[in-house]
C-alpha atoms as a PDB file:
ATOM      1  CA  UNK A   1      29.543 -34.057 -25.138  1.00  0.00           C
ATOM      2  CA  UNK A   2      27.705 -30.844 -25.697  1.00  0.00           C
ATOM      3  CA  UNK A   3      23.717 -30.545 -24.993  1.00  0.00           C
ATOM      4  CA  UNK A   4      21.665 -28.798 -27.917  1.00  0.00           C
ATOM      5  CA  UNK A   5      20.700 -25.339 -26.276  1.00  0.00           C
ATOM      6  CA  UNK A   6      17.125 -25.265 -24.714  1.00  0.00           C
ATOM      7  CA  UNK A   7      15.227 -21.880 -25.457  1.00  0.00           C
ATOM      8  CA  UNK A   8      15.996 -18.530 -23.562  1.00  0.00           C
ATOM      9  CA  UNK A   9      13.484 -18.432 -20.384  1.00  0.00           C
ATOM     10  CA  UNK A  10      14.063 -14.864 -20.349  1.00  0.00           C
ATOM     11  CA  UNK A  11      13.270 -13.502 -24.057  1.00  0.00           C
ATOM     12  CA  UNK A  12       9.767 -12.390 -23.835  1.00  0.00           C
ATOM     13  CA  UNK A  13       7.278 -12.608 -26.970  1.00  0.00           C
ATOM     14  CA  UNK A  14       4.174 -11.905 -28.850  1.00  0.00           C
ATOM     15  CA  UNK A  15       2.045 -14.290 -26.620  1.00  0.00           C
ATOM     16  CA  UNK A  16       3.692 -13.464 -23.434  1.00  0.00           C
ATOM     17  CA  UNK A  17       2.535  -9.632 -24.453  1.00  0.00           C
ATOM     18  CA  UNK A  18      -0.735 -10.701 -24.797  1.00  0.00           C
ATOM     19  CA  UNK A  19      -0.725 -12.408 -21.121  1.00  0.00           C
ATOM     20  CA  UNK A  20       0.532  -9.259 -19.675  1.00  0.00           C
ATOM     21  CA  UNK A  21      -2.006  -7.076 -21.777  1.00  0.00           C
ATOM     22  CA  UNK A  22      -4.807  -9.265 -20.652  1.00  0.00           C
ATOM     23  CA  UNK A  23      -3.859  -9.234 -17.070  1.00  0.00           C
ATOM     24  CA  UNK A  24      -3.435  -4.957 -16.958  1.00  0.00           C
ATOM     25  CA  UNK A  25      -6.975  -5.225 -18.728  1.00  0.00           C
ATOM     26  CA  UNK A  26      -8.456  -7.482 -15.431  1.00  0.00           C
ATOM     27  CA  UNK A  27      -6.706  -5.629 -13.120  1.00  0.00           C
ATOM     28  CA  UNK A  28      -6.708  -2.469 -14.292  1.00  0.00           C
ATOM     29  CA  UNK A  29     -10.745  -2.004 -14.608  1.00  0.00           C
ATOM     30  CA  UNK A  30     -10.498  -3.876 -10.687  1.00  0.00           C
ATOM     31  CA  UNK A  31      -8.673  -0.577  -9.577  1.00  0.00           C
ATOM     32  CA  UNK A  32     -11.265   1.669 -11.785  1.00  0.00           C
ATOM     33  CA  UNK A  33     -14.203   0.080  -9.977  1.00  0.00           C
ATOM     34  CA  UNK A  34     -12.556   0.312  -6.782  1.00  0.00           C
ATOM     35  CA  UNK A  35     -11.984   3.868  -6.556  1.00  0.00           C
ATOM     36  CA  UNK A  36     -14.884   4.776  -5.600  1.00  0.00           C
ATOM     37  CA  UNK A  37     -14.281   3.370  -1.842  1.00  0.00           C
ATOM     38  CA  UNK A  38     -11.502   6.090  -1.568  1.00  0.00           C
ATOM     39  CA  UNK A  39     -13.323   9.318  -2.642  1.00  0.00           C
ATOM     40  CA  UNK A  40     -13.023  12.025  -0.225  1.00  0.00           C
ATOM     41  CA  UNK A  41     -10.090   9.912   1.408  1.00  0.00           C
ATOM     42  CA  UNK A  42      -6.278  10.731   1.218  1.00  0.00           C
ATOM     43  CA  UNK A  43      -6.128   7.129  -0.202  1.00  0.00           C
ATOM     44  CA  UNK A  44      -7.278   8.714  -3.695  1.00  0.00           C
ATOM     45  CA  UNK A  45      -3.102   9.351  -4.037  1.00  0.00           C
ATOM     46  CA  UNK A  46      -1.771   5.262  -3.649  1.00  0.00           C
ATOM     47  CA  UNK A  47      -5.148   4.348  -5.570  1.00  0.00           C
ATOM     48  CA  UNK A  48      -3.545   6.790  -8.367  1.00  0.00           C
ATOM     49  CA  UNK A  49      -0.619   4.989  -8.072  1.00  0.00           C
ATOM     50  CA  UNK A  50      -1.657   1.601  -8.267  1.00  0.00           C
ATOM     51  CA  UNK A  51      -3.009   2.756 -11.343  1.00  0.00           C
ATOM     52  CA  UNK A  52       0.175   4.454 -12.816  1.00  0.00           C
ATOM     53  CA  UNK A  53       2.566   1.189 -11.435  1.00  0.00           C
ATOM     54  CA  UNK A  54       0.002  -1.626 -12.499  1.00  0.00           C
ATOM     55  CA  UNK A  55      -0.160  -0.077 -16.374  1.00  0.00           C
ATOM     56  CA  UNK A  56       3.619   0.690 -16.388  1.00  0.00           C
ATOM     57  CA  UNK A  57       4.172  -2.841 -15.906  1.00  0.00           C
ATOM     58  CA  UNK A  58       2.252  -3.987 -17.879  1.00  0.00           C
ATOM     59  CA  UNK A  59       3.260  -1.754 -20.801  1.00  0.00           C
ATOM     60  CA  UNK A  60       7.057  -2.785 -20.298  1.00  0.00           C
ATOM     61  CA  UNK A  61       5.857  -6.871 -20.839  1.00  0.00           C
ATOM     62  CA  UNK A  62       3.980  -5.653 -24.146  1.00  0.00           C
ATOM     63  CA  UNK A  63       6.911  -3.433 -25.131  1.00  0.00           C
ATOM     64  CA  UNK A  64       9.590  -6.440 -24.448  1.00  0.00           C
ATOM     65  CA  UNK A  65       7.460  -8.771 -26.233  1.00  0.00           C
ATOM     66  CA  UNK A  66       7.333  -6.277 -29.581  1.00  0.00           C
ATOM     67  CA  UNK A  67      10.855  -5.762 -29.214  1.00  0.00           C
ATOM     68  CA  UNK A  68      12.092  -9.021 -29.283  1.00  0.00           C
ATOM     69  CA  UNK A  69       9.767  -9.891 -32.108  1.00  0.00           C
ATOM     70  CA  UNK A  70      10.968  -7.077 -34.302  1.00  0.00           C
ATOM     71  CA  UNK A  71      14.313  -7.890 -33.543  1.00  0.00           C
ATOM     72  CA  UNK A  72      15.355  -4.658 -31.255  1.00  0.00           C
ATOM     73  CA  UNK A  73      17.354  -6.528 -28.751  1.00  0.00           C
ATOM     74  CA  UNK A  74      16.185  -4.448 -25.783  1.00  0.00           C
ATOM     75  CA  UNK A  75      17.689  -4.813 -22.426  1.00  0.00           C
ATOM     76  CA  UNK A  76      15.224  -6.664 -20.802  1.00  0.00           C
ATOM     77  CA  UNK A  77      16.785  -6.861 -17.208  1.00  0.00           C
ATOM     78  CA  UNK A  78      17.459  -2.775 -17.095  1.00  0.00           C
ATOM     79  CA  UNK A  79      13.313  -2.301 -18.425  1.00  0.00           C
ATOM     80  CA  UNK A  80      11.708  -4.830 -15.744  1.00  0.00           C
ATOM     81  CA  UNK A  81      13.930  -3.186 -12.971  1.00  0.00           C
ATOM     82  CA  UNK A  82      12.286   0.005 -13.472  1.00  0.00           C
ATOM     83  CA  UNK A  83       9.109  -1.541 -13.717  1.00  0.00           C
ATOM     84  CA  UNK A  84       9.847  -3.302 -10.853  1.00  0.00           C
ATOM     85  CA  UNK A  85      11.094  -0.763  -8.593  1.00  0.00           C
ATOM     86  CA  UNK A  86       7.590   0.978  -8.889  1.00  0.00           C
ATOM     87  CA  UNK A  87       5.648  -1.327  -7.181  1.00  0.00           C
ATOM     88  CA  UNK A  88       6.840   0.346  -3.713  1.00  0.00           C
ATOM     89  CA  UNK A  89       4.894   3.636  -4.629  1.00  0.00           C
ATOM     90  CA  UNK A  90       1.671   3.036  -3.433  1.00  0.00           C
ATOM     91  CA  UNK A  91       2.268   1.822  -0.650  1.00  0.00           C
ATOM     92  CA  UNK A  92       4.988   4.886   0.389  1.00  0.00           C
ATOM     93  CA  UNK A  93       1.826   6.846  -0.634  1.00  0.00           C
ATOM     94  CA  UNK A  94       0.092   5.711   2.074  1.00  0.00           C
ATOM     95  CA  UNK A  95       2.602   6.423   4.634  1.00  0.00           C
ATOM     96  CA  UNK A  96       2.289   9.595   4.185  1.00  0.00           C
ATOM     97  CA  UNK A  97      -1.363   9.996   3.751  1.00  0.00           C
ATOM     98  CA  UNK A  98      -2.273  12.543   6.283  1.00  0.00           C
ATOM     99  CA  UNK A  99      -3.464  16.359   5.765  1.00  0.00           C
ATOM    100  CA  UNK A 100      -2.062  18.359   4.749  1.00  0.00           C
ATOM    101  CA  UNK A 101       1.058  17.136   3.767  1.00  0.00           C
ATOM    102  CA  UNK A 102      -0.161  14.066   1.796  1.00  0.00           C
ATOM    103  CA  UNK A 103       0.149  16.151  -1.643  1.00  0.00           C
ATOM    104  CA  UNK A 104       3.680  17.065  -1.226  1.00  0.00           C
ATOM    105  CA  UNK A 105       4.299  13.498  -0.100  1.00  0.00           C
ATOM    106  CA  UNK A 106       3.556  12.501  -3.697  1.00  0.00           C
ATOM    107  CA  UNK A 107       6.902  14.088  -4.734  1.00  0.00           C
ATOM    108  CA  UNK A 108       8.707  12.546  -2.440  1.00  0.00           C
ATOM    109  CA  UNK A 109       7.427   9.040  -3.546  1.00  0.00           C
ATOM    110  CA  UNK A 110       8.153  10.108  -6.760  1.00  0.00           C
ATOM    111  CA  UNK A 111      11.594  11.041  -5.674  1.00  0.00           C
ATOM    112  CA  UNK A 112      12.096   7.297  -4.352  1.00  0.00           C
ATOM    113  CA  UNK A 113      11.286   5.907  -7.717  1.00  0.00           C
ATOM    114  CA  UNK A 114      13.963   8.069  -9.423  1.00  0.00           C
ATOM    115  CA  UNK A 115      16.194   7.474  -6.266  1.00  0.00           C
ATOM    116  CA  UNK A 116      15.782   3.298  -6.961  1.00  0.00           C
ATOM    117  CA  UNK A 117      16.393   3.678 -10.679  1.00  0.00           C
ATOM    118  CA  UNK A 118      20.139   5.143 -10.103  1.00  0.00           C
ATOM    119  CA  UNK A 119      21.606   1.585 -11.010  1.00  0.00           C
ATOM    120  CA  UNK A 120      19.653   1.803 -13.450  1.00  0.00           C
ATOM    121  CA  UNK A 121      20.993   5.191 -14.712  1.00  0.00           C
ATOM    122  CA  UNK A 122      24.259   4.241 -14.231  1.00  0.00           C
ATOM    123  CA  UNK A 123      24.531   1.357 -16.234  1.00  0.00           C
ATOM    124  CA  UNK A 124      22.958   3.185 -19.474  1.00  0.00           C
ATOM    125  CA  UNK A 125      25.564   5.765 -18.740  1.00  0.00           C
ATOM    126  CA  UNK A 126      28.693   3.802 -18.296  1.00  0.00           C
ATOM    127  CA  UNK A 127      30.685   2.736 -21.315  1.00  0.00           C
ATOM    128  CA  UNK A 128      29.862  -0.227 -22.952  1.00  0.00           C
ATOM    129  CA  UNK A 129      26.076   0.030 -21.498  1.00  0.00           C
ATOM    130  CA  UNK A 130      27.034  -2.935 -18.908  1.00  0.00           C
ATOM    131  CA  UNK A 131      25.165  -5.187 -17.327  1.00  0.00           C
ATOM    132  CA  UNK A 132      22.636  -3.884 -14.719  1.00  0.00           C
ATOM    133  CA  UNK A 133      24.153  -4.438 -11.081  1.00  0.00           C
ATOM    134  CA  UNK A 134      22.662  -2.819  -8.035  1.00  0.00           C
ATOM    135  CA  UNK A 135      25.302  -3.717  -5.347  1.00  0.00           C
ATOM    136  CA  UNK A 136      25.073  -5.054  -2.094  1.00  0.00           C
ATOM    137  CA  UNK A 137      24.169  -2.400   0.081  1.00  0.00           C
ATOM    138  CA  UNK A 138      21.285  -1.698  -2.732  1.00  0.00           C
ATOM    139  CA  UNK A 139      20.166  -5.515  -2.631  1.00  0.00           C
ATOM    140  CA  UNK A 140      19.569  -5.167   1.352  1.00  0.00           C
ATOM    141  CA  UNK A 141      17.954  -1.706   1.046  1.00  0.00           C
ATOM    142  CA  UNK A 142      15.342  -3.407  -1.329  1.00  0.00           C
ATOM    143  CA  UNK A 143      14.644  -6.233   0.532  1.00  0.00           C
ATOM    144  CA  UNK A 144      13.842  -3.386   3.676  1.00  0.00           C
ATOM    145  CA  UNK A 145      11.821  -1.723   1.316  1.00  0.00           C
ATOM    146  CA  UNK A 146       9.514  -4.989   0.967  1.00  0.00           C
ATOM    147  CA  UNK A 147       9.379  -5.581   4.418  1.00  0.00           C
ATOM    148  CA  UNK A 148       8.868  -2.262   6.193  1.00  0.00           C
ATOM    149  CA  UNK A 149       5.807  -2.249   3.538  1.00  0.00           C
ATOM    150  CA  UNK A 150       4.993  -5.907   4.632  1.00  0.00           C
ATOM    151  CA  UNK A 151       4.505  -4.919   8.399  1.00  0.00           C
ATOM    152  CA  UNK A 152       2.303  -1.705   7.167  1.00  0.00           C
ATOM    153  CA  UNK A 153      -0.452  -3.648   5.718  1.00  0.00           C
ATOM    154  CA  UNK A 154       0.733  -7.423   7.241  1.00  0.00           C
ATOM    155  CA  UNK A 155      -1.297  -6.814  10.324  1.00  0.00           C
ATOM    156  CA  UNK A 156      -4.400  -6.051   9.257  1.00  0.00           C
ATOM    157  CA  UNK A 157      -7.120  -7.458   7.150  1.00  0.00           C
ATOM    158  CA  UNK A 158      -5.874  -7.081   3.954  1.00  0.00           C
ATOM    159  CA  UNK A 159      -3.048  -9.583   5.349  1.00  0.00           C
ATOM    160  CA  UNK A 160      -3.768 -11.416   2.189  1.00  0.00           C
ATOM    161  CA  UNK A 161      -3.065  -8.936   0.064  1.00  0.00           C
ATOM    162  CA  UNK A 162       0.200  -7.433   1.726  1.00  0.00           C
ATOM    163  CA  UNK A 163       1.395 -10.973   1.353  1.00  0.00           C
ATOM    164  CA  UNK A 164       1.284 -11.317  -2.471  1.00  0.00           C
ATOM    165  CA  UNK A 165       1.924  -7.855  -3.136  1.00  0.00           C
ATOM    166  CA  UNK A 166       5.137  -8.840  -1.032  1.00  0.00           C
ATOM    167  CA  UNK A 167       5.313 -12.269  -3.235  1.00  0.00           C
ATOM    168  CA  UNK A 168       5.200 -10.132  -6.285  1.00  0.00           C
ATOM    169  CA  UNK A 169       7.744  -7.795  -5.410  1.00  0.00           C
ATOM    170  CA  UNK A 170      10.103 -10.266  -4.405  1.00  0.00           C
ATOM    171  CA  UNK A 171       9.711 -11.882  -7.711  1.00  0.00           C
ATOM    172  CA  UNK A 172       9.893  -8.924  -9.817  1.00  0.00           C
ATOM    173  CA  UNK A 173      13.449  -8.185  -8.302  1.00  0.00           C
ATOM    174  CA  UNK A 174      14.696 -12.080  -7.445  1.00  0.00           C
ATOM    175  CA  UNK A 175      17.871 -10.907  -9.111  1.00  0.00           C
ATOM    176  CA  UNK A 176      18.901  -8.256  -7.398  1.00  0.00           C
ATOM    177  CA  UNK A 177      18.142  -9.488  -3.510  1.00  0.00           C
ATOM    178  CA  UNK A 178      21.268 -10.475  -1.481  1.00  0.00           C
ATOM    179  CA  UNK A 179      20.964 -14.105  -1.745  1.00  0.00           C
ATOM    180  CA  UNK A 180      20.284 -14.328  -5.563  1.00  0.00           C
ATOM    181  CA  UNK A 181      21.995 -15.145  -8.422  1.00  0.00           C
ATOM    182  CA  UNK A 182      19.423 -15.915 -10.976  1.00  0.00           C
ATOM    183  CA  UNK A 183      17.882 -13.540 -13.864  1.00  0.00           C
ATOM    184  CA  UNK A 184      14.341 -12.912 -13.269  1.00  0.00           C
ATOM    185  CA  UNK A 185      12.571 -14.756 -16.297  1.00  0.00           C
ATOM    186  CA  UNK A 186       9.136 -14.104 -18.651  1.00  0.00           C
ATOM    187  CA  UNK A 187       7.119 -16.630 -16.686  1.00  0.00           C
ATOM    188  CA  UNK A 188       8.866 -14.650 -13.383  1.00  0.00           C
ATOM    189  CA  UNK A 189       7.596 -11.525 -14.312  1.00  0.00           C
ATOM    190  CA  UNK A 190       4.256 -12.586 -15.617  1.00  0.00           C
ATOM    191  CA  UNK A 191       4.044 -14.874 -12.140  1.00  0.00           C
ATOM    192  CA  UNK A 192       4.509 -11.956 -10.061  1.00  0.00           C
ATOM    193  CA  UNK A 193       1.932  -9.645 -12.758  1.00  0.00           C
ATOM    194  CA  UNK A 194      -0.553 -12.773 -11.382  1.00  0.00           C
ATOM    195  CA  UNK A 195       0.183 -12.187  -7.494  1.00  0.00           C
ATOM    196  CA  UNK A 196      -0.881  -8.773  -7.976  1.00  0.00           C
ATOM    197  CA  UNK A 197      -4.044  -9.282  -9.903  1.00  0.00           C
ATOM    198  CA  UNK A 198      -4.897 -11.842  -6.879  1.00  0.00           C
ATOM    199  CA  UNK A 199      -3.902  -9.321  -4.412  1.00  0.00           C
ATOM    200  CA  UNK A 200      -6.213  -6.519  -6.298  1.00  0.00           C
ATOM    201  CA  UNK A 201      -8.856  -9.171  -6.736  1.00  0.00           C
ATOM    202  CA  UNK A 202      -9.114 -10.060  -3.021  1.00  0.00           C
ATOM    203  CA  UNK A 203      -8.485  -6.266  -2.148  1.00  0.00           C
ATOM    204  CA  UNK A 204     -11.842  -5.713  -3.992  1.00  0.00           C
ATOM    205  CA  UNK A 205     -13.984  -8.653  -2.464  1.00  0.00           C
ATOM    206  CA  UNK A 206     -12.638  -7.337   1.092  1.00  0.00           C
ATOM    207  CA  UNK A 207     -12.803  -3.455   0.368  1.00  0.00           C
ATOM    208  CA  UNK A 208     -16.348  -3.193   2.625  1.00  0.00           C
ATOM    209  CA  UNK A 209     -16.326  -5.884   5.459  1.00  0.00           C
ATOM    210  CA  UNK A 210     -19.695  -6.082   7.432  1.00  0.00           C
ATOM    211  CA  UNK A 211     -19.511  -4.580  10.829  1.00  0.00           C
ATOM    212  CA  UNK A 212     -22.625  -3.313  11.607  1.00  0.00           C
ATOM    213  CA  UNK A 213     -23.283  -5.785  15.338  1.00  0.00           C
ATOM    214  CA  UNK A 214     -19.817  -3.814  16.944  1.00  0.00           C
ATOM    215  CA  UNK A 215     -20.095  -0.170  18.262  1.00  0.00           C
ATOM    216  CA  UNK A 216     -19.112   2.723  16.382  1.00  0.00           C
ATOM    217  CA  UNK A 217     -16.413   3.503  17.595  1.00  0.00           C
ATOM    218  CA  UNK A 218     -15.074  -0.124  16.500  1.00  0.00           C
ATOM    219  CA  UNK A 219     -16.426  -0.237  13.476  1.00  0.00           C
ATOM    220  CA  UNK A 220     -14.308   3.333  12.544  1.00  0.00           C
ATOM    221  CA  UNK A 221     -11.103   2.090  14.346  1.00  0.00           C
ATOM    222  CA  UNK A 222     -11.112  -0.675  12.531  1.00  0.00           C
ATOM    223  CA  UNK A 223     -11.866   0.551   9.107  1.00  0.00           C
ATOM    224  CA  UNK A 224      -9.328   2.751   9.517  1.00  0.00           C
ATOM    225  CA  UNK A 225      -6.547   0.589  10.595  1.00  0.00           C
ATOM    226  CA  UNK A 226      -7.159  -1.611   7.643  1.00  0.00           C
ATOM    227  CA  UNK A 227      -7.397   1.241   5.346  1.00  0.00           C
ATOM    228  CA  UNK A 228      -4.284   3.042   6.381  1.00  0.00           C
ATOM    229  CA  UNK A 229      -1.822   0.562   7.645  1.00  0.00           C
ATOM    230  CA  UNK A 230      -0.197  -0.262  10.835  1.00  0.00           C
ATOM    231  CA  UNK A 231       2.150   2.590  10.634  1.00  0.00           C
ATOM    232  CA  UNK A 232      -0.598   5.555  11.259  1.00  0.00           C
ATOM    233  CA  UNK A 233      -2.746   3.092  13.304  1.00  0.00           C
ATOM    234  CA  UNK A 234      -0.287   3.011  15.820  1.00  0.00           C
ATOM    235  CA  UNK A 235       0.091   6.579  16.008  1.00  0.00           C
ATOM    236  CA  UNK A 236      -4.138   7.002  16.136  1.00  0.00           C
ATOM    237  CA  UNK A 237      -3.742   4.334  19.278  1.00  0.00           C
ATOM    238  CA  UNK A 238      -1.120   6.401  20.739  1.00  0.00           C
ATOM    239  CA  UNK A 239      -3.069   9.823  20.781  1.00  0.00           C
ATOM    240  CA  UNK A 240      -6.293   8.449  21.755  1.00  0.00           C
ATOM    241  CA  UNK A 241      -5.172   6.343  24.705  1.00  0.00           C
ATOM    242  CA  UNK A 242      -2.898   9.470  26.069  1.00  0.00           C
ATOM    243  CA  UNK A 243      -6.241  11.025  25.653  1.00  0.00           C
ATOM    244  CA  UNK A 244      -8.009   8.751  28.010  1.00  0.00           C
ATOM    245  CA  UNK A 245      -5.453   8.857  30.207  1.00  0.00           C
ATOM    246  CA  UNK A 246      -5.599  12.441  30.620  1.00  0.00           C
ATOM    247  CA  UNK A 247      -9.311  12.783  30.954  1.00  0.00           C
ATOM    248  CA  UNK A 248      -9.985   9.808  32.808  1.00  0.00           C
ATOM    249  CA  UNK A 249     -12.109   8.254  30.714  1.00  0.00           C
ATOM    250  CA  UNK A 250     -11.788   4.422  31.852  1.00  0.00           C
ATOM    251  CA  UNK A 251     -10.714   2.571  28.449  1.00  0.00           C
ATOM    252  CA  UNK A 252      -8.011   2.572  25.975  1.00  0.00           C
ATOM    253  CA  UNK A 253      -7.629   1.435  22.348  1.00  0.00           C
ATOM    254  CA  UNK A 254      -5.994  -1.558  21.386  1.00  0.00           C
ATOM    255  CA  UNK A 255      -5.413  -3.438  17.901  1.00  0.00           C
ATOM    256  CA  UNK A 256      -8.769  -4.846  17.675  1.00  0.00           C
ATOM    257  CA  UNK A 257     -10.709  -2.166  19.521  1.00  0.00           C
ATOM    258  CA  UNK A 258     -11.770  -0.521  22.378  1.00  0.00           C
ATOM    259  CA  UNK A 259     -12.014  -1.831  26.237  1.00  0.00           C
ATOM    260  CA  UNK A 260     -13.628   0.000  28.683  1.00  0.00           C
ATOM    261  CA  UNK A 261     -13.707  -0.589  32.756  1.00  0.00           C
ATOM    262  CA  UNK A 262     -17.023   0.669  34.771  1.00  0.00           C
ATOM    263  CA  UNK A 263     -15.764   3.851  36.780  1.00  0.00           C
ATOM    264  CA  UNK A 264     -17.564   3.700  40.172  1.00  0.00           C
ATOM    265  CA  UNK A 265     -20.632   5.531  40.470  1.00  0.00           C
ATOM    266  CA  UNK A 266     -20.755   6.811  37.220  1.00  0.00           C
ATOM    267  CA  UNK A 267     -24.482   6.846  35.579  1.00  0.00           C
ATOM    268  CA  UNK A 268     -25.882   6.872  31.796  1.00  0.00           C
ATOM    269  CA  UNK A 269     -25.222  10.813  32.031  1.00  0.00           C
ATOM    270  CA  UNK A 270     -21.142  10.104  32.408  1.00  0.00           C
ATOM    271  CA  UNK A 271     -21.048   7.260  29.973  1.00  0.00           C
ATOM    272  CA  UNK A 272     -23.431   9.346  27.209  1.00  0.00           C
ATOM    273  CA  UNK A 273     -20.519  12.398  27.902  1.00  0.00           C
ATOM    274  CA  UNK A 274     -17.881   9.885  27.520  1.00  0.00           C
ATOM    275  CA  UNK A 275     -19.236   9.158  24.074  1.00  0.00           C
ATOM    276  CA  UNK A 276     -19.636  12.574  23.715  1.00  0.00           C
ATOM    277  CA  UNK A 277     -15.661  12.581  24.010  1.00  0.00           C
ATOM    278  CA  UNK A 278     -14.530   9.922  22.704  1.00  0.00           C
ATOM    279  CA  UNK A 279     -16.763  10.561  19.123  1.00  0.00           C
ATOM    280  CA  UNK A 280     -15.227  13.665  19.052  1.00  0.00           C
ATOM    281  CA  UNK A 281     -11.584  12.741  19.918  1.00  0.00           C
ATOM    282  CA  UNK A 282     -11.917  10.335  16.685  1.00  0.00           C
ATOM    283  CA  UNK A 283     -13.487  12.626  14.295  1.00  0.00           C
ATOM    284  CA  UNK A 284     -10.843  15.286  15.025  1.00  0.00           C
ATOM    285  CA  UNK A 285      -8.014  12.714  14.256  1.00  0.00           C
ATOM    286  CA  UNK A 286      -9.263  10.866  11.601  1.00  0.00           C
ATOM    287  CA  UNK A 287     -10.728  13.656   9.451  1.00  0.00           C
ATOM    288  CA  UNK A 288      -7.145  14.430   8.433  1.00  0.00           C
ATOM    289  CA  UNK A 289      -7.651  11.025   6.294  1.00  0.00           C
ATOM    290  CA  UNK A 290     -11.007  10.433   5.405  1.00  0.00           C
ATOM    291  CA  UNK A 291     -14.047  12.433   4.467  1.00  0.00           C
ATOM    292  CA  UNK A 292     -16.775  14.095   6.466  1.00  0.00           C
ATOM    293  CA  UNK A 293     -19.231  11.370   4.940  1.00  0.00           C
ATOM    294  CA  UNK A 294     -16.760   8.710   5.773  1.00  0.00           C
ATOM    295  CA  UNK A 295     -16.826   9.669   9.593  1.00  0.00           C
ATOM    296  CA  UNK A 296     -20.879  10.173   9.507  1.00  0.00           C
ATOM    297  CA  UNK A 297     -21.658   6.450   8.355  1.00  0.00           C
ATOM    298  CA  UNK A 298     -19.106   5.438  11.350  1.00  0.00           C
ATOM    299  CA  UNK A 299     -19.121   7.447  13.996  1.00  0.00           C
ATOM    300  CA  UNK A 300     -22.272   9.296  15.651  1.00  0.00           C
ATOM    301  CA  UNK A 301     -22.031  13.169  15.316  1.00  0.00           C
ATOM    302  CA  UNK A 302     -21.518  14.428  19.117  1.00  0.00           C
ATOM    303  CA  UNK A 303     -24.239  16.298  21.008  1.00  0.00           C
ATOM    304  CA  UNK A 304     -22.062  18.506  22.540  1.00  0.00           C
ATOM    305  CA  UNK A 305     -19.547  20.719  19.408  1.00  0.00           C
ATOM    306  CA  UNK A 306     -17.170  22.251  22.226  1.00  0.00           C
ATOM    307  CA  UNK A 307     -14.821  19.733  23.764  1.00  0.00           C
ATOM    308  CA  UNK A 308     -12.088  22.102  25.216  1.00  0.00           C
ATOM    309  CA  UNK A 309      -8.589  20.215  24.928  1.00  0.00           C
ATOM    310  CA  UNK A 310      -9.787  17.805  22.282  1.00  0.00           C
ATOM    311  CA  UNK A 311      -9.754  19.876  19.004  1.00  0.00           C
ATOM    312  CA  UNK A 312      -6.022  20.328  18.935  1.00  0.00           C
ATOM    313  CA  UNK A 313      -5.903  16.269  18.721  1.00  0.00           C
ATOM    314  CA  UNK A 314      -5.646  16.315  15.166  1.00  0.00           C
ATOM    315  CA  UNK A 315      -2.199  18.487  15.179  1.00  0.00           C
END
């Protein structure tokens, strides 16, 4: 006996292009507002490309939508894969957003888009335009892709965030993971356009915590682990620690801050030059990332300008 057909999940249409345009419109002023935070900051580069990713997206729903109306029979799969695949740019932007090199970085980001659309590429090219399959070895590479950006931004506040950016991305490319079989669908895609406009929306509520009651140097080690990720935090923690080690300070940094033992007869004088040192062990390293302004609402300006051994921290 043979079951009457239900409708295509996949063919997108004129209301489903209207979600996705309403969505980018939500989201996209979100991002607008939010830039501001990042101004003077080598964050101004993934902000950019939230902006590019989030309107390409939605601009491939709209165009789907059209398409199918009008009767164009566009390849749906091969258009959301390249929308898809865009997602990881922002956050590969911020892995490499250090001074000087975080311009040229863009390029290579860029480069990693074009490199993740070579399925793509070669199943326009092939004869008979065939259907869009990305391999094994490609399936596991994408699925490393979502995680190593998971861990970046997984440990830090913005937990949250990372989590349904990671929920989105998953989503967007269900099809093409090891494991999967299925074709991603309308309501797919337009689920995983709603995980990021959650993740933007609780970026934006959490983009200035309150942390005025900790000391400074807290309250800038903290910001910028959240800000920058795991990845560079970890490499901040490293340099300032072998700092302390070599100076003798008597603390080192850890994930959630700084610790610091009492050193034996040491007075106000010591502890007021350890500040000294550690202020300007900070600023050196972290002005390769943020702004001048940025350091001066964290971290106290030191008394003393020459710390021999401490301004080559930054290299």
């Amino acid at each position: 006996m043979d079951f009457p057909a239900l409708p295509d999940p996949i063919q997108p249409n004129l209301l489903t292009s209207l979600s996705a345009a309403i969505v980018w419109l939500v989201g996209f002023f979100l991002l607008l507002v939010g830039g501001k935070h990042f101004k003077g900051s080598t964050l101004v580069a993934p902000w950019g490309w939230c902006l590019v990713v989030w309107t390409v997206t939605a601009a491939v729903e709209v165009y789907l939508g059209i398409a199918v109306f009008l009767e164009l029979d566009p390849t749906v799969a091969n258009w959301r894969y390249f929308a898809a695949v865009g997602w990881f740019a922002p956050q590969m932007s911020q892995m490499g957003a250090k001074r000087p090199q975080d311009k040229a970085w863009q390029w290579i980001v860029l480069s990693l888009w074009g490199v993740l659309c070579l399925p793509l590429v070669n199943s326009i090219l092939l004869p008979g335009n065939p259907i869009l399959n990305v391999g094994t070895v490609w399936s596991w590479f994408l699925l490393v892709l979502i995680g190593v950006c998971l861990l970046n931004n997984g440990p830090t506040r913005f937990a949250p965030t990372a989590l349904l950016l990671a929920a989105a991305q998953v989503t967007f490319i269900w099809q093409y993971l090891p494991w999967s079989e299925a074709t991603t669908s309308t309501t797919g895609a337009l689920l995983a356009q709603m995980s990021g406009l959650l993740a933007i929306i609780l970026a934006s509520l959490n983009c200035l915590p309150t942390r005025e009651t900790i000391l400074p140097e807290d309250r800038a080690w903290l910001d910028f682990r959240d800000s920058f990720g795991s990845f560079w935090a970890a490499r901040v923690m490293l340099r300032i620690n072998d700092c302390s080690i070599r100076y003798g300070w008597g603390l080192w940094l850890n994930w959630n801050g700084f610790t610091r033992v009492e050193i034996v007869g040491s007075g106000p004088a010591w502890r007021e030059e350890l500040d000294d040192a550690l202020n300007t062990a900070l600023r050196n390293l972290l002005r390769r990332f943020v702004s001048e302004t940025w350091l001066d609402r964290r971290i106290p300006r030191p008394r003393k300008k020459d710390r021999p051994g401490l301004e080559d921290l930054a290299e």
